[in-house]
Protein backbone atom coordinates (compact mmCIF):
# COMPACT_ATOMS: atom_id res chain seq x y z
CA UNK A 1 70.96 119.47 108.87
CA UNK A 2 74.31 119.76 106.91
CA UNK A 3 74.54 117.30 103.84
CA UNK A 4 78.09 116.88 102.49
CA UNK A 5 78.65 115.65 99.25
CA UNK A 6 79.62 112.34 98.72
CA UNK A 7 80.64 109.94 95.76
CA UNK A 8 79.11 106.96 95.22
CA UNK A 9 81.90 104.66 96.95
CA UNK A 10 81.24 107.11 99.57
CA UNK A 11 84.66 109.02 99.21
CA UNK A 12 84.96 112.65 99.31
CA UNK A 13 84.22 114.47 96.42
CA UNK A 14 86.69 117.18 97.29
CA UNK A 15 89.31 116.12 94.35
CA UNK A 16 93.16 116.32 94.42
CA UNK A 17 93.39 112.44 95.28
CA UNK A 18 93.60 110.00 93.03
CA UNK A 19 93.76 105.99 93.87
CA UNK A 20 97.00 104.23 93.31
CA UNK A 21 95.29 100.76 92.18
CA UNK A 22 94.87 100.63 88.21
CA UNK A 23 95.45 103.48 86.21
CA UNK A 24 93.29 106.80 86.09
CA UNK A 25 90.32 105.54 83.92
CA UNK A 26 89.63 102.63 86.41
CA UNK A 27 91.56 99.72 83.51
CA UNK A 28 94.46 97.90 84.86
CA UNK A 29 98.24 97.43 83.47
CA UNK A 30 99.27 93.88 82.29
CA UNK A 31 102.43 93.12 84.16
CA UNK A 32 104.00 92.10 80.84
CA UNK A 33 103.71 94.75 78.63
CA UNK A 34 102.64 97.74 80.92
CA UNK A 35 99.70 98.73 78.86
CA UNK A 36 96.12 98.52 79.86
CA UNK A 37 95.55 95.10 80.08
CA UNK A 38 93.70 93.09 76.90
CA UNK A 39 91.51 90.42 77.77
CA UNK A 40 92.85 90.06 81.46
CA UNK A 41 93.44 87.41 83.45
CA UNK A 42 94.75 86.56 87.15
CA UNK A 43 97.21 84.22 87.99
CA UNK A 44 96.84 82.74 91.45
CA UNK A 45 99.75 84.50 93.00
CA UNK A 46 97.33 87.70 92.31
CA UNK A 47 99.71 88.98 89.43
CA UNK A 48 97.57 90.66 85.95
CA UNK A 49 98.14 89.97 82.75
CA UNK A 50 97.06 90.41 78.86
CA UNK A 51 95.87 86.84 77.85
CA UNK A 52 98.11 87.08 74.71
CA UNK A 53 101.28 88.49 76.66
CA UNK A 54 101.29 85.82 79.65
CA UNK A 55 100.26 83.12 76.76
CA UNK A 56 103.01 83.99 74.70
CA UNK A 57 105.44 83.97 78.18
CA UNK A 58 104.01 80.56 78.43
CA UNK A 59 104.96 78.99 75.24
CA UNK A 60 108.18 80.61 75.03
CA UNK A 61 108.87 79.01 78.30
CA UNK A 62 107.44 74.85 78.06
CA UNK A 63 109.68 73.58 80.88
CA UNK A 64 110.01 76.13 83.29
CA UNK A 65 106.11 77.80 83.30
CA UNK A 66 106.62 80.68 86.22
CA UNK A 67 104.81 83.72 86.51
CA UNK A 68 106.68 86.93 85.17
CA UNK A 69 106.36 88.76 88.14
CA UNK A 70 107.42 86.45 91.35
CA UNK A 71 108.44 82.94 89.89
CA UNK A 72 105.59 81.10 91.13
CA UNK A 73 104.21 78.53 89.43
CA UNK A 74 101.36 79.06 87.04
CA UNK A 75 99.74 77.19 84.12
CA UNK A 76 97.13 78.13 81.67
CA UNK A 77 94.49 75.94 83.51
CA UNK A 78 95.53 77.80 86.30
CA UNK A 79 94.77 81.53 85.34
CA UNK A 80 91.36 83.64 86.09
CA UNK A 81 89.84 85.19 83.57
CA UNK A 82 88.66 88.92 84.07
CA UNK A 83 85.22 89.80 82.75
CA UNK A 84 84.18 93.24 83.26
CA UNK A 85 83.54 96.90 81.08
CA UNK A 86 83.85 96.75 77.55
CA UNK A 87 85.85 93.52 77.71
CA UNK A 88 84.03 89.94 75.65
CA UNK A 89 82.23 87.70 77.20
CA UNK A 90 84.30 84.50 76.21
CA UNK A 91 87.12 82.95 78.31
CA UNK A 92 89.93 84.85 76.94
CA UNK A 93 92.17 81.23 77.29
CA UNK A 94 89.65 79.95 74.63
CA UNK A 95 91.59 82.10 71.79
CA UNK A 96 94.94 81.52 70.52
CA UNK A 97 96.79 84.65 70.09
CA UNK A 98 97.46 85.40 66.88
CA UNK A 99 101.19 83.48 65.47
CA UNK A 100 104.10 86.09 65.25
């Protein structure tokens, strides 16, 4: 019997390929800024953003609250927060960003 090895997702060890979702080091970019994403959140048209970034998009914006990426319509109430590695534990929405 002939065991190949395997990764734990159950991909091919063999190297060379990398994923194209997120970046390398398994984080993901905020649509905003393009950095790895602080305190993430979803919007419901599937788009990812830093908390502070799409809040400050938000309150720049009163009337016409759209997300960044595709125009649809999004609210604070409205956004998922992400909870995962080395991220806090609170609802990001619950802090203010700091004033500019």
């Amino acid at each position: 019997m002939v065991m190949t090895s395997q990764s734990p997702r159950g991909a091919s060890t063999s190297g060379g390929e990398e994923s194209n979702t997120g970046s390398p080091d398994g984080n993901f970019e905020c649509n905003i800024c393009l950095d790895t994403a602080k305190d993430a959140v979803v919007s419901l048209c599937g788009h990812l953003f830093c908390w502070p970034c799409l809040h400050q998009w938000l309150e720049t914006r009163p009337n016409r609250q759209v997300c960044p990426v595709c125009k649809a319509g999004i609210s604070r109430d409205k956004v998922i927060p992400l909870y995962g590695r080395g991220g806090s534990k609170q609802d990001p929405r619950d802090k203010l960003p700091p004033r500019p």
